[in-house]
Each structure stands twice: as C-alpha cells, then as structure tokens.
Protein backbone atom coordinates (compact mmCIF):
# COMPACT_ATOMS: atom_id res chain seq x y z
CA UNK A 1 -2.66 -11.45 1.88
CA UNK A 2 -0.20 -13.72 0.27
CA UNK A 3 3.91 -13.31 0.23
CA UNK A 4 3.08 -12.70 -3.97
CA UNK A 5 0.30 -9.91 -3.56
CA UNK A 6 2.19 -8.22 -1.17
CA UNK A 7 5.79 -8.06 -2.46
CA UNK A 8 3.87 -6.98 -6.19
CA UNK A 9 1.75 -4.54 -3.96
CA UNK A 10 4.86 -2.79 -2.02
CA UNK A 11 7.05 -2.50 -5.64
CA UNK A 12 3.82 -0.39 -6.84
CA UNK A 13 4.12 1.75 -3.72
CA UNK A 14 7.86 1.87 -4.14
CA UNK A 15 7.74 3.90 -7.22
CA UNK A 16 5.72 6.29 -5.82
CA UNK A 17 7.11 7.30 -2.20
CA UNK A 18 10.43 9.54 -1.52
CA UNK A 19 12.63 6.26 -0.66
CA UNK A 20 11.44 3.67 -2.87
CA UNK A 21 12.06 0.13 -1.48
CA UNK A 22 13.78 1.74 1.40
CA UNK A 23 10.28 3.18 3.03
CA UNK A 24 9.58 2.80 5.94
CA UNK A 25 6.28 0.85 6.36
CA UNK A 26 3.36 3.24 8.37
CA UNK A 27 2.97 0.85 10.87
CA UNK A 28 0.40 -1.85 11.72
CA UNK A 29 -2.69 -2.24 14.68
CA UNK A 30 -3.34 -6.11 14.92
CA UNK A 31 -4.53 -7.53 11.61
CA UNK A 32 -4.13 -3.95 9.20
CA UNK A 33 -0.61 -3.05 8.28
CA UNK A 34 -0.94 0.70 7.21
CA UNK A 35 1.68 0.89 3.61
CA UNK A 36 1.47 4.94 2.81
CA UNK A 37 -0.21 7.90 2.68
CA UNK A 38 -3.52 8.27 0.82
CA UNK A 39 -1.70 12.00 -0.67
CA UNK A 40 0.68 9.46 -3.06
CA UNK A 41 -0.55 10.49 -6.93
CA UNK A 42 -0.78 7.07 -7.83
CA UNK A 43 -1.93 6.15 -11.25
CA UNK A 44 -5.46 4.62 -12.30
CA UNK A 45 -4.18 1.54 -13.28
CA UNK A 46 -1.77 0.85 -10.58
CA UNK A 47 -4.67 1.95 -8.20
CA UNK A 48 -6.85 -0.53 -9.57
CA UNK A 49 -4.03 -3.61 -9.83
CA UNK A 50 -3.40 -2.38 -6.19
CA UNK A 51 -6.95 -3.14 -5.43
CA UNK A 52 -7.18 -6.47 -7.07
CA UNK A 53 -4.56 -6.86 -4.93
CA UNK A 54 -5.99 -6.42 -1.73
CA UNK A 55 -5.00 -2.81 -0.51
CA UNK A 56 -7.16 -0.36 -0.38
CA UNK A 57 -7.22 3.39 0.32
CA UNK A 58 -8.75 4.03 4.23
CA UNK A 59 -10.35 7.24 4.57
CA UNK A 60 -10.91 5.76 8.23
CA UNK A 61 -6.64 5.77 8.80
CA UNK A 62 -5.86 8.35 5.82
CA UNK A 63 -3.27 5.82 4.16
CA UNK A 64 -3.08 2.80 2.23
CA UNK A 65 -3.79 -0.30 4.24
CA UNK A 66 -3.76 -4.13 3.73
CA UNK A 67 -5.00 -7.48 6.01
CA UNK A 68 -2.61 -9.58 6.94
C-alpha cells in the first residue's frame, strides 16, 4: 500500500463515517490495518476506486481492511 493509495483511500472513507477525517482507524493485527465497518453505504463507484485501490471489504473481520 503506498502513502498515495492510502491517503486517496481514507478521504473516500472520510465522507462516509460519523467523524470524517477525525475517525478513528479500527485497528490493525500485524500486516491488515482494519479502516471501517462493512455497514458504511458506500457508493458503486467509490467501492470500486476503493478496490483498485487496494482495500477490500472482509467478510472474515466484518470491516474494510487494507495490507500494509
């Protein structure tokens, strides 16, 4: 995941969670760093520039996640 993928990924997230830029992050378990809930109504195309991105949706963890 590169500084540029992530900062572009994170302002997609931000206009979709309660706090914007000022959410927390969910947390992260050695290489994953969990971003949000999978319950965000996030539209198709950010969803899909989200994915060319690198983050996907975990059923496995119920949020968004990323590799560092």
């Amino acid at each position: 995941m590169t500084y540029r993928n992530m900062i572009e990924g994170l302002n997609i997230f931000a206009k979709y969670t309660k706090c914007g830029l000022d959410e927390d992050l969910g947390g992260s378990d050695h290489d994953v760093i969990f971003i949000a809930s999978c319950g965000l109504d996030v539209s198709e195309e950010d969803r899909a520039r989200l994915e060319e991105l690198g983050f996907e949706e975990s059923s496995e963890f119920d949020c968004w996640t990323c590799y560092a």
